[in-house]
N, C-alpha and C. Protein backbone atom coordinates (compact mmCIF):
# COMPACT_ATOMS: atom_id res chain seq x y z
N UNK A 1 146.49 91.59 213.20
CA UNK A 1 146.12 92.88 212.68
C UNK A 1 145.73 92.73 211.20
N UNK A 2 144.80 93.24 210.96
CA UNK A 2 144.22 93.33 209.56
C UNK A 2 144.86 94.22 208.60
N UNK A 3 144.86 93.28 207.50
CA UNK A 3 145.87 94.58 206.42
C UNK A 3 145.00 95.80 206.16
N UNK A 4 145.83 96.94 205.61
CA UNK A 4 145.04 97.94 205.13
C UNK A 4 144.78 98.22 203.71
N UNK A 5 143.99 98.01 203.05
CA UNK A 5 143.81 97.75 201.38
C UNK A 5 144.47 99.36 201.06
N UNK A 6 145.24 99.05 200.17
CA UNK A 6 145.71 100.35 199.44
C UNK A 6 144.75 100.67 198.36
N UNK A 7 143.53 100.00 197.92
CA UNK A 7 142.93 99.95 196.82
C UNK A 7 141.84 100.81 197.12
N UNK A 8 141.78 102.11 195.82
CA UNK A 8 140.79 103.44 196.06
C UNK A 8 139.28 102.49 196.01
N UNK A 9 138.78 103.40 197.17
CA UNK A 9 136.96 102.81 197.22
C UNK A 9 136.80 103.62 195.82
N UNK A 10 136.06 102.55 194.73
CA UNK A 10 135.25 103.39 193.91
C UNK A 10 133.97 104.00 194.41
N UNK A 11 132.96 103.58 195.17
CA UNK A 11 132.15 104.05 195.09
C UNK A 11 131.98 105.52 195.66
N UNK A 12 133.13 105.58 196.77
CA UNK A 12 134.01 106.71 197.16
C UNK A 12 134.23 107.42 196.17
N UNK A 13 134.71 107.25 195.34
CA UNK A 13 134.98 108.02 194.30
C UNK A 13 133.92 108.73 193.65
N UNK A 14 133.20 107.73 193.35
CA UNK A 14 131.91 108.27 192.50
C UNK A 14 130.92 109.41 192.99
N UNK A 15 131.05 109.18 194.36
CA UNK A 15 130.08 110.03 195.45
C UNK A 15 131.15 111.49 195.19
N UNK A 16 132.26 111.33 195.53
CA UNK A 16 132.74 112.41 195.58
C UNK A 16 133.11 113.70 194.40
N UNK A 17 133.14 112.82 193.15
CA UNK A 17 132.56 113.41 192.04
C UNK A 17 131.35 114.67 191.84
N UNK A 18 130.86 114.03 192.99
CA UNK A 18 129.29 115.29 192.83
C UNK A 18 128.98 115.73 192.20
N UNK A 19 128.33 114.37 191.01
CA UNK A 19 127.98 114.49 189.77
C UNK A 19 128.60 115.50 188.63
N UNK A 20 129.83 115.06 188.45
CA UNK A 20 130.71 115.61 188.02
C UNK A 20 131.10 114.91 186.89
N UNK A 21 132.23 115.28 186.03
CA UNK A 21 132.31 113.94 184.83
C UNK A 21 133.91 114.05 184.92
N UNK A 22 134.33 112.81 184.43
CA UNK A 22 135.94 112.48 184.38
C UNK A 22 136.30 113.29 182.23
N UNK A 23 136.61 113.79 182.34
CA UNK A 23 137.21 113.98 181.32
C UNK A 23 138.86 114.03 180.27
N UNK A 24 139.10 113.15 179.72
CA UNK A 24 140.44 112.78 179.91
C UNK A 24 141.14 113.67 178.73
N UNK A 25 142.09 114.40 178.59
CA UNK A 25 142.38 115.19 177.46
C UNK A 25 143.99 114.47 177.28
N UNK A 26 144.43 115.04 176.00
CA UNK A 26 145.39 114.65 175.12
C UNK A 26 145.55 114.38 173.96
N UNK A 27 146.82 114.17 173.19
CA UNK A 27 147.16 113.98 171.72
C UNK A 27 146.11 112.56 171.41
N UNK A 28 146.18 112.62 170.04
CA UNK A 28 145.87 111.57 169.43
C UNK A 28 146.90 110.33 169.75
N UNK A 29 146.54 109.09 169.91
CA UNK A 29 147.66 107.66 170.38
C UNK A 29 147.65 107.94 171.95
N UNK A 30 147.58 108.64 172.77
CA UNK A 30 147.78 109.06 174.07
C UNK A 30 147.02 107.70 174.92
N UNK A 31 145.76 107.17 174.26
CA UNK A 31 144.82 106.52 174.94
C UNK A 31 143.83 106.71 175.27
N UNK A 32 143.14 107.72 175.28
CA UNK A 32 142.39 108.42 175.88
C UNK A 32 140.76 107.59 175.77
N UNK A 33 140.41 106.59 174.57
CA UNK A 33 139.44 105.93 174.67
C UNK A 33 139.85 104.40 175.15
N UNK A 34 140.84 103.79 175.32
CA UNK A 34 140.92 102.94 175.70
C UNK A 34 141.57 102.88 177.48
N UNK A 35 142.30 103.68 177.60
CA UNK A 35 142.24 103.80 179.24
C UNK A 35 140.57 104.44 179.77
N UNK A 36 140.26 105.44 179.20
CA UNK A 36 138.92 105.76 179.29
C UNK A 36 137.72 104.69 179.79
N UNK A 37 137.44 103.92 178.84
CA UNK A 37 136.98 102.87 178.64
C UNK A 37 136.87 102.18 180.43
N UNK A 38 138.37 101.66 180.49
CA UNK A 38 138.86 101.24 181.78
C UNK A 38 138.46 102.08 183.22
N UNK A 39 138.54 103.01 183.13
CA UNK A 39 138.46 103.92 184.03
C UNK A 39 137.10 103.94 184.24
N UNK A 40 136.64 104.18 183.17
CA UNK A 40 134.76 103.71 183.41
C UNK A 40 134.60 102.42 183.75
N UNK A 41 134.56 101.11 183.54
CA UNK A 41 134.62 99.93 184.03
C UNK A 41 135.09 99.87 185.38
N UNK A 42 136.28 99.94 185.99
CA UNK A 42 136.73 100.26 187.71
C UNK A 42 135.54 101.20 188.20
N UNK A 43 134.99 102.58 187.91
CA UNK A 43 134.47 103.24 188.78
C UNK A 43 132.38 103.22 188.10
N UNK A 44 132.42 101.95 187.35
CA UNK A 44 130.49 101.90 186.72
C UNK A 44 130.07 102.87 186.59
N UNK A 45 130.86 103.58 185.94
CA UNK A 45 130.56 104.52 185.24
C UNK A 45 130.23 104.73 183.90
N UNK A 46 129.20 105.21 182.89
CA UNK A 46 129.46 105.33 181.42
C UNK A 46 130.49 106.27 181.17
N UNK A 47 131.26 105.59 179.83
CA UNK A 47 131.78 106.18 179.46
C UNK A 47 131.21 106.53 177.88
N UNK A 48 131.87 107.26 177.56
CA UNK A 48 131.79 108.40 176.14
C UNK A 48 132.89 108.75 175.79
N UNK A 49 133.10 108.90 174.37
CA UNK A 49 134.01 109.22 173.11
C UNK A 49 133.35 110.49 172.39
N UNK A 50 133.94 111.38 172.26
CA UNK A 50 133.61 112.46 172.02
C UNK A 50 133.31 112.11 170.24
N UNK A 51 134.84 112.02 169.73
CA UNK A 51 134.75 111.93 168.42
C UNK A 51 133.45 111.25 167.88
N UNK A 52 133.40 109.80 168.81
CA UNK A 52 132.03 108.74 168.07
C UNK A 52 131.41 109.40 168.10
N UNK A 53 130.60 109.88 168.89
CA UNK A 53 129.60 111.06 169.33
C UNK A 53 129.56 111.94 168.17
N UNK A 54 130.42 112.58 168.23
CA UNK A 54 130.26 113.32 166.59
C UNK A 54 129.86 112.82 164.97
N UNK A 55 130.64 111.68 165.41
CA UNK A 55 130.22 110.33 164.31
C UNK A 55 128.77 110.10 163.81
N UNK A 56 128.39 109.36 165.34
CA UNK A 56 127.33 109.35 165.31
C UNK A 56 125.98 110.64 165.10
N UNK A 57 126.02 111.64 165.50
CA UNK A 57 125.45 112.54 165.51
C UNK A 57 125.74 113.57 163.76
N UNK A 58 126.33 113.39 163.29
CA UNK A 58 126.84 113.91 161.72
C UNK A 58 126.44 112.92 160.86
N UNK A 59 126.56 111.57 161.11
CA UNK A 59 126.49 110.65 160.16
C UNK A 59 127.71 110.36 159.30
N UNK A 60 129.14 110.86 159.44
CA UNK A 60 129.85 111.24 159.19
C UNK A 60 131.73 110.68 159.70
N UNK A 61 132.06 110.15 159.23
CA UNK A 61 133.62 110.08 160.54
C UNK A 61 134.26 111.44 160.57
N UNK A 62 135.38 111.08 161.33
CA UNK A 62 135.73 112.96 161.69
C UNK A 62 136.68 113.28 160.10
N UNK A 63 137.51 112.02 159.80
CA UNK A 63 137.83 112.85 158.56
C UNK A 63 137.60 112.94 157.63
N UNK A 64 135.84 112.59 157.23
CA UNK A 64 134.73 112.99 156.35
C UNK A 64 134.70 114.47 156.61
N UNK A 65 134.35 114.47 158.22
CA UNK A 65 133.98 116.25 158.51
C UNK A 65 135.25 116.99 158.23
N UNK A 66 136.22 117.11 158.23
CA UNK A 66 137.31 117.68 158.22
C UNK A 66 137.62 118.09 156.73
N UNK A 67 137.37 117.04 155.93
CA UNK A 67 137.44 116.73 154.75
C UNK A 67 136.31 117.84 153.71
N UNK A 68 135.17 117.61 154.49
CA UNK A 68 133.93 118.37 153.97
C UNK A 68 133.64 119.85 154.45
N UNK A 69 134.11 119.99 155.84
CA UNK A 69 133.89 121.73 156.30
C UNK A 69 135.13 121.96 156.71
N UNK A 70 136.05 121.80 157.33
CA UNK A 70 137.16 122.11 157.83
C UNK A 70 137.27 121.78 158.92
N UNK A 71 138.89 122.29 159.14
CA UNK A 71 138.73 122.24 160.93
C UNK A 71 137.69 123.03 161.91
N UNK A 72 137.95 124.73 161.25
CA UNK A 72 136.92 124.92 162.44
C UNK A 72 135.55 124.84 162.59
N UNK A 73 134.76 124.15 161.58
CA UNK A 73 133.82 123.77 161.82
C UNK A 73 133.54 122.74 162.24
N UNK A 74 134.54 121.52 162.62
CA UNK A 74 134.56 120.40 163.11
C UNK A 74 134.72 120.46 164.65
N UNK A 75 135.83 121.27 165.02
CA UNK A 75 136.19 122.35 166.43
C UNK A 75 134.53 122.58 167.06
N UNK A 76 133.92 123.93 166.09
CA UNK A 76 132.66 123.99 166.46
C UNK A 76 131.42 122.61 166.86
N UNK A 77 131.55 122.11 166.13
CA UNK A 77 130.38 120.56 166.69
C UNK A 77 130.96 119.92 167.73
N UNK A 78 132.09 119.70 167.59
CA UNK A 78 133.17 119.16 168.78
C UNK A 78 132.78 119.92 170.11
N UNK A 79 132.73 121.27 170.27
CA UNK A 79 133.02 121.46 171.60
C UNK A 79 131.11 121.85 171.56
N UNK A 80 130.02 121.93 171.21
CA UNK A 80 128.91 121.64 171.42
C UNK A 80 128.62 120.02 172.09
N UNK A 81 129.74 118.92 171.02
CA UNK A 81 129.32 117.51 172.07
C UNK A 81 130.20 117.41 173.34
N UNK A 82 130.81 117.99 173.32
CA UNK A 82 131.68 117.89 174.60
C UNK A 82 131.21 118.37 175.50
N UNK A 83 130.17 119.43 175.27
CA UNK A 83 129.26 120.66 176.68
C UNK A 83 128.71 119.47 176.90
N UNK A 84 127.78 118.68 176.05
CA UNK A 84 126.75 118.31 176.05
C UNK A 84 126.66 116.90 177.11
N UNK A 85 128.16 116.25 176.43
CA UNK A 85 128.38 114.89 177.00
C UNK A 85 128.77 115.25 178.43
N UNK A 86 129.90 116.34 178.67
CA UNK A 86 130.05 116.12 180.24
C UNK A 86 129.20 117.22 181.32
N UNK A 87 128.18 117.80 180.51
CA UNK A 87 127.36 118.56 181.64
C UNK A 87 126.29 117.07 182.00
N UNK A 88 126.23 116.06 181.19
CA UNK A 88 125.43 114.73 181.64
C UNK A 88 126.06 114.22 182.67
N UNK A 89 126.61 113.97 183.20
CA UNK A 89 127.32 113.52 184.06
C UNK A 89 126.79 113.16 185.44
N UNK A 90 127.52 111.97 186.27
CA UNK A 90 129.07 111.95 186.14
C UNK A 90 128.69 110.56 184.88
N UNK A 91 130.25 110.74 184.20
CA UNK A 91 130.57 109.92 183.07
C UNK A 91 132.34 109.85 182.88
N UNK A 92 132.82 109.05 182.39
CA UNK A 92 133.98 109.46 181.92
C UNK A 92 133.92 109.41 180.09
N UNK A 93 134.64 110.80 180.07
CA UNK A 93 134.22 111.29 178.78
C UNK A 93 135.99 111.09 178.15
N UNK A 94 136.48 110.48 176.60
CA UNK A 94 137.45 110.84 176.44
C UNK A 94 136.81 111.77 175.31
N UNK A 95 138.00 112.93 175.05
CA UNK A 95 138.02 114.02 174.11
C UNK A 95 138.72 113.74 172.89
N UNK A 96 138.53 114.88 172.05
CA UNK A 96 139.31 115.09 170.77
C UNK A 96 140.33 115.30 171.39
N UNK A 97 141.52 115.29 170.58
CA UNK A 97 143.28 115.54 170.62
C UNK A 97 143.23 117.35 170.84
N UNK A 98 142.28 118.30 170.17
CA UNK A 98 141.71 119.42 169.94
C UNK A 98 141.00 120.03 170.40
N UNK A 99 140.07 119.48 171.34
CA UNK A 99 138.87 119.78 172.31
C UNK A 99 139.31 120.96 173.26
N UNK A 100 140.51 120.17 173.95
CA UNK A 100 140.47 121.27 175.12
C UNK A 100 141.49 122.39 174.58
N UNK A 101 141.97 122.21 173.61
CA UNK A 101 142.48 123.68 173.18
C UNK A 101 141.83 124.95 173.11
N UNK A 102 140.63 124.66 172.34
CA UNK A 102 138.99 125.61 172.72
C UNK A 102 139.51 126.58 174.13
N UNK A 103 139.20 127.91 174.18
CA UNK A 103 139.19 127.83 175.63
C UNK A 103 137.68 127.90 176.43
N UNK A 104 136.66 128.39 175.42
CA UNK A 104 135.37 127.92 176.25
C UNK A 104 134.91 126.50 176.80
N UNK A 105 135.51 125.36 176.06
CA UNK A 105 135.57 124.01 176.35
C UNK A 105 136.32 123.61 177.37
N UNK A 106 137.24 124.06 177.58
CA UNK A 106 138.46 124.22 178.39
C UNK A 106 137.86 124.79 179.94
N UNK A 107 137.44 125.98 179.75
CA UNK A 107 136.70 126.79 181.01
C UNK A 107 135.08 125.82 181.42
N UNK A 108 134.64 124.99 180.27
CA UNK A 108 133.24 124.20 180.62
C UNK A 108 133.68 122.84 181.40
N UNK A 109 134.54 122.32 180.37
CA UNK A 109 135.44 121.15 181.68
C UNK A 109 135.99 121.35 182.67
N UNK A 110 136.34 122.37 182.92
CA UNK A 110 136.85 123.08 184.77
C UNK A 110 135.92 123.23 185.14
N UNK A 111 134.34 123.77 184.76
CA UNK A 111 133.41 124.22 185.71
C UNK A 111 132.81 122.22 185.93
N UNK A 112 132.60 121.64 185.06
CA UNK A 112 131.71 120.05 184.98
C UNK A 112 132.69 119.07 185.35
N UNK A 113 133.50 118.71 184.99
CA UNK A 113 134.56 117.54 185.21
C UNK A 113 135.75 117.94 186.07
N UNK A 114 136.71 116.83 186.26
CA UNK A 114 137.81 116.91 186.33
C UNK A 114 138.44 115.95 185.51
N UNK A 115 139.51 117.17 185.30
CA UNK A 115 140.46 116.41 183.65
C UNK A 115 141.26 116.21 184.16
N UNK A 116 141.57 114.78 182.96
CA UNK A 116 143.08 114.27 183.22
C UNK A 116 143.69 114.23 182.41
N UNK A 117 144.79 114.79 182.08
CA UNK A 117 145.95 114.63 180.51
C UNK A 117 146.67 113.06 180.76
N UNK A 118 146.46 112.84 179.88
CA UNK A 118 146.74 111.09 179.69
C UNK A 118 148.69 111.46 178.55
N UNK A 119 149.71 111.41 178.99
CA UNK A 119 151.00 112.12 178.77
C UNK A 119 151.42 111.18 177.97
N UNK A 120 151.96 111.49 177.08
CA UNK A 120 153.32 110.15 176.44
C UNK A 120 154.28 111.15 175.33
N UNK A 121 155.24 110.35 174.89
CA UNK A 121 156.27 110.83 174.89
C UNK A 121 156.18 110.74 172.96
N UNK A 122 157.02 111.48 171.99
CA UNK A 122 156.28 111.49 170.79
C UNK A 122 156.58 109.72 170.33
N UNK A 123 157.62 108.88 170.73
CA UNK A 123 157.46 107.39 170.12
C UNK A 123 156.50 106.94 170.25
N UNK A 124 155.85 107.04 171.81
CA UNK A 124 154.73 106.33 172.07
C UNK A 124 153.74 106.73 171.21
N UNK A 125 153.54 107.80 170.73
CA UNK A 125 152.07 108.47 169.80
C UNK A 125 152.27 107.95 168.85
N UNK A 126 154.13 108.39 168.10
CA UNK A 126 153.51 107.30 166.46
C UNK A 126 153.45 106.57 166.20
N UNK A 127 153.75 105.03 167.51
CA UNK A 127 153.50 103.80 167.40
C UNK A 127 152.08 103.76 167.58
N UNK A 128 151.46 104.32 168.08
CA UNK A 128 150.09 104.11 168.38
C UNK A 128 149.25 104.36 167.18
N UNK A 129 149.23 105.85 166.49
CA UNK A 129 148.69 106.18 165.43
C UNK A 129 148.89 105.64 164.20
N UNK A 130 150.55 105.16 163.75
CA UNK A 130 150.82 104.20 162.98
C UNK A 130 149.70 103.58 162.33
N UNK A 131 149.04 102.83 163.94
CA UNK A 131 148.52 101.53 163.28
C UNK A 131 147.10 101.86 162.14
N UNK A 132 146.46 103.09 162.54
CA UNK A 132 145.40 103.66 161.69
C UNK A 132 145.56 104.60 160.66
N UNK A 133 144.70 104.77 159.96
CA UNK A 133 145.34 105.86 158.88
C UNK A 133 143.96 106.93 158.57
N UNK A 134 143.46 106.63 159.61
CA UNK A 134 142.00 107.87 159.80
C UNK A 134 142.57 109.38 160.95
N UNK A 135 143.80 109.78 160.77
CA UNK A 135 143.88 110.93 161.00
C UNK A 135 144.14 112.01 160.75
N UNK A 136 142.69 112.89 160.21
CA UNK A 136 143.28 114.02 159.42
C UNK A 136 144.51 114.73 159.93
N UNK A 137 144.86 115.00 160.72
CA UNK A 137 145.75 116.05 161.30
C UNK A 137 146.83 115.60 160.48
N UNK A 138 147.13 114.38 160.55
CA UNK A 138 148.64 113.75 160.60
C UNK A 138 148.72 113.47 158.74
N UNK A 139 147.94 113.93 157.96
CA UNK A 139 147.79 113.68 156.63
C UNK A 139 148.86 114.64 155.84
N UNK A 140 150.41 114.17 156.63
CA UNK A 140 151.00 115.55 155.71
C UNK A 140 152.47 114.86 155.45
N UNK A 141 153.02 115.45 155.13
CA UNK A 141 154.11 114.54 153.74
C UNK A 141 155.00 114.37 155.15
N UNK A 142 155.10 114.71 156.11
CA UNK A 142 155.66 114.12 157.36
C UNK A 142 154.89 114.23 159.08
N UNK A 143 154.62 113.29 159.12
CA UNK A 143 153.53 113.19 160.30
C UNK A 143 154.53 112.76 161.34
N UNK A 144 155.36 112.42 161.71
CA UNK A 144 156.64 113.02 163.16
C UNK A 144 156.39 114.39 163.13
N UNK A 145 156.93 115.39 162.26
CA UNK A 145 157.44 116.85 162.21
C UNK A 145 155.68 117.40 162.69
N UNK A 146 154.92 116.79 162.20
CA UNK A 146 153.35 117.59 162.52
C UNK A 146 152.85 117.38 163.68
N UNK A 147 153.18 115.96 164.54
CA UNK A 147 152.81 115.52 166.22
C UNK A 147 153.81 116.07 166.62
N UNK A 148 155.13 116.77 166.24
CA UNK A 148 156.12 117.65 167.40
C UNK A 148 155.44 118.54 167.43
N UNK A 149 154.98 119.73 166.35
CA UNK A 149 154.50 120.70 166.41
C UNK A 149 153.22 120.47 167.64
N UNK A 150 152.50 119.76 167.31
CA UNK A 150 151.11 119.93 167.91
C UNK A 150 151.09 119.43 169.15
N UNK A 151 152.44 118.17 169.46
CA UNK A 151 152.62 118.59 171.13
C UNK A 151 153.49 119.86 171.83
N UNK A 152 154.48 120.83 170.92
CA UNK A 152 154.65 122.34 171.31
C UNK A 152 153.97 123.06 171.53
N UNK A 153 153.04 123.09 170.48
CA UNK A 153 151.38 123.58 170.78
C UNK A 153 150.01 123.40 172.25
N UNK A 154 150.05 122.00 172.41
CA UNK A 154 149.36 121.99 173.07
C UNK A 154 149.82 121.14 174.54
N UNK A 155 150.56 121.05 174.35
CA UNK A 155 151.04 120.34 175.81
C UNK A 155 151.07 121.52 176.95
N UNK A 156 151.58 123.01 176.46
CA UNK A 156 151.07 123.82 178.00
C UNK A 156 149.93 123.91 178.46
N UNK A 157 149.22 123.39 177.18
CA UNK A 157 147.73 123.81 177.56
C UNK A 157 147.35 122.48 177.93
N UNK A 158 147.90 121.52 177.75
CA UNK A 158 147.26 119.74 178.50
C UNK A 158 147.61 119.84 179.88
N UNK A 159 148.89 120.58 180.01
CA UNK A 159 149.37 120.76 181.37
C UNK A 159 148.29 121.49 182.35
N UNK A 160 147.51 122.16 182.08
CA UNK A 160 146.11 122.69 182.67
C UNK A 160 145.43 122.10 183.79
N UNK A 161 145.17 121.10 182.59
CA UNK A 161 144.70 119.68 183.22
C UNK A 161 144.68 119.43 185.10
N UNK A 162 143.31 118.67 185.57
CA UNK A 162 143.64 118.88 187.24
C UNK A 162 144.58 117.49 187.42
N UNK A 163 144.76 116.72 186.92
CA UNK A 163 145.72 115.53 187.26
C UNK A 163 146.49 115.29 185.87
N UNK A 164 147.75 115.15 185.83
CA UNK A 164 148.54 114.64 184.48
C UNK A 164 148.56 113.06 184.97
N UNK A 165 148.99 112.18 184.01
CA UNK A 165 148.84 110.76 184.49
C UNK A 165 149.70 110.51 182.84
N UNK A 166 150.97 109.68 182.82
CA UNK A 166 151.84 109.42 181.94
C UNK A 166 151.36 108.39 181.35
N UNK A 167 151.33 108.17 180.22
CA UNK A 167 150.81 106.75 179.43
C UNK A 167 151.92 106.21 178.28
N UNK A 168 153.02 105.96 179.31
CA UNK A 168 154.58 105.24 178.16
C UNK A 168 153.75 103.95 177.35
N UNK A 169 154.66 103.97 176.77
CA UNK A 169 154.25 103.04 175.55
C UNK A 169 154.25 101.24 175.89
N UNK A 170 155.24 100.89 177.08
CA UNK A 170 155.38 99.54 177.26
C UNK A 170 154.18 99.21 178.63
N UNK A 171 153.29 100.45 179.30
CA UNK A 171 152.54 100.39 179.96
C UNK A 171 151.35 99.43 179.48
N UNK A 172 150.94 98.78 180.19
CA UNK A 172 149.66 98.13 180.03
C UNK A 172 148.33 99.43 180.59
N UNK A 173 147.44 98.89 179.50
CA UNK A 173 146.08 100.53 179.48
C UNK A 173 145.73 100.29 181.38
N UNK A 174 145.92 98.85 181.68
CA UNK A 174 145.09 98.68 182.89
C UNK A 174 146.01 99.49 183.77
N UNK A 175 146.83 99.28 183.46
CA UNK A 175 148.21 100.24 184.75
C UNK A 175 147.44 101.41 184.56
N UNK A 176 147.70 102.11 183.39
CA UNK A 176 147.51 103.55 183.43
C UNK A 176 146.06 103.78 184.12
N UNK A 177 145.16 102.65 183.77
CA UNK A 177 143.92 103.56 183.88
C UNK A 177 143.78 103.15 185.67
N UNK A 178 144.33 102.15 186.12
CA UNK A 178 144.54 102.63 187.28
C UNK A 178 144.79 103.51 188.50
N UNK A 179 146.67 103.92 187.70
CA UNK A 179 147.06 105.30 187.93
C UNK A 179 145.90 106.25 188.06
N UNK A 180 145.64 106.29 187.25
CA UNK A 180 144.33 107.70 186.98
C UNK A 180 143.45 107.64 187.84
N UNK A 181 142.75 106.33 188.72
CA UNK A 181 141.90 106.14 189.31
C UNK A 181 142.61 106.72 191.02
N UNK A 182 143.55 106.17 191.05
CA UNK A 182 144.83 106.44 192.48
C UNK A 182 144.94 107.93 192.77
N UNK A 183 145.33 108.54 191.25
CA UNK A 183 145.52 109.70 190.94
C UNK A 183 144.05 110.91 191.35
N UNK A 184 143.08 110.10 190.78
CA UNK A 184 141.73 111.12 191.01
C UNK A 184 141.33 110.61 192.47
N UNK A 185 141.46 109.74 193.62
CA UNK A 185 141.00 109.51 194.40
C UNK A 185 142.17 110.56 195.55
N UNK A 186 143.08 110.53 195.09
CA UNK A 186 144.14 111.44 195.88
C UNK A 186 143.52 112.91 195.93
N UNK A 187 143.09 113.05 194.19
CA UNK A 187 143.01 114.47 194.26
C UNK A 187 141.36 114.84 194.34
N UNK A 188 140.44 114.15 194.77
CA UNK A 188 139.31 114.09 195.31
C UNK A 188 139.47 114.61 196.90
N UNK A 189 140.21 113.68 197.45
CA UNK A 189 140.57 113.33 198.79
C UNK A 189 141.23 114.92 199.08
N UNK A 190 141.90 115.35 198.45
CA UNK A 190 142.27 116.62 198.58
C UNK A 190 141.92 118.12 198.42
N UNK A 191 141.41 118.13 197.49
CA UNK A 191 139.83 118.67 197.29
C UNK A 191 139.06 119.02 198.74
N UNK A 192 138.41 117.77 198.88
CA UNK A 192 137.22 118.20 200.24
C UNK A 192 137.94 118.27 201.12
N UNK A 193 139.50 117.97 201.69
CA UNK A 193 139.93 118.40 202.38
C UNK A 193 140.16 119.98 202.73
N UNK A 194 140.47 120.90 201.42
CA UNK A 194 140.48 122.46 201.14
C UNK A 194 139.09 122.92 201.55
C-alpha cells in the first residue's frame, strides 16, 4: 500500500486562491516578511512587503515618513499600497504592524486576500526588534511598556484575521511558514466545502 503524503498540494493551493492574495498581519518582530518570504517560495508565488513598497515608492524609509508627516499620513500611503499590492494578486503580501488596524484596509483584505495573523508572545517581539533600531513606534523612553500597549490594542483586531498561526520565538521561520501553508490549505479546503 502506498503512503499517503500529508504534504499540502501547492499548486492546489494556488488554484484555490482564485486569484486572491495571502496577506499576513501582525506586530512588528512577529515575522511577517520573513515567514512571508517563505510562504511565497513553497506556494511560487510573489511576494511583497508593504513597508518596502512604501520605501520604495516615497523615496523615503518609514521612519523618515513618520518623522516628516506623521503617523497618519504614513497610515494614509500605507493603506493606498496595501489596496494596491493585494488587489494584484494572488501574491503573498506581508503588512505594516498598523495596516490592518485601518478598518477600510481591513474590510479590502477580507474582500482580496486571506489573512493570516502571524502570533507571538511580547519576549518573542523584543528579541526580534531589539536587533534593529528603525522603529518609529518603539522610539520611547520604554519600548516593553509601548509593544504591551499596542498588542492590547491590536491583538482583538489581529484576531479578525481568517487563520491565526503562532510564531514562538525558538520556532524556525520554515516551521511557521509551513504551519501557515497546512493552515491555509485546511482553510481553503473548507471554504469550498461551505
Amino acid at each position: 500500500m502506498t503512503p499517503v503524503s500529508t504534504k499540502p498540494d501547492y499548486a492546489t493551493i494556488r488554484e484555490g486562491l482564485n486569484g486572491r492574495s495571502i496577506a499576513l498581519v501582525g506586530l512588528m518582530g512577529a515575522g511577517k516578511t520573513t515567514v512571508g518570504r517563505r510562504i511565497a517560495a513553497l506556494l511560487g508565488l510573489p511576494f511583497s512587503d508593504s513597508d518596502q513598497e512604501i520605501e520604495d515608492v516615497s523615496r523615503m524609509s518609514v521612519a523618515e515618513l513618520f518623522s516628516a508627516y506623521g503617523e497618519p499620513e504614513f497610515r494614509a500611503l500605507e493603506a493606498r499600497v496595501v489596496s494596491r499590492l493585494v488587489q494584484d494578486g494572488p501574491r503573498v503580501l506581508g503588512t505594516g504592524g498598523g495596516a490592518y488596524m485601518n478598518p477600510n484596509t481591513r474590510l479590502m483584505l477580507k474582500n482580496h486576500a486571506i489573512t493570516v495573523w502571524l502570533k507571538a508572545d511580547i519576549d518573542t517581539l523584543m528579541a526580534r526588534v531589539s536587533r534593529r533600531s528603525n522603529r518609529p513606534l518603539l522610539k520611547t523612553g520604554s519600548p516593553r511598556a509601548t509593544m504591551k500597549k499596542l498588542m492590547d490594542v491590536r491583538y482583538p483586531i489581529y484576531a479578525e484575521a481568517d487563520i491565526v498561526i503562532n510564531s514562538p520565538r525558538e520556532a524556525k521561520r520554515d516551521m511557521v511558514a509551513e504551519d501557515a501553508v497546512d493552515a491555509l490549505s485546511r482553510h481553503l479546503f473548507e471554504r469550498a466545502r461551505a
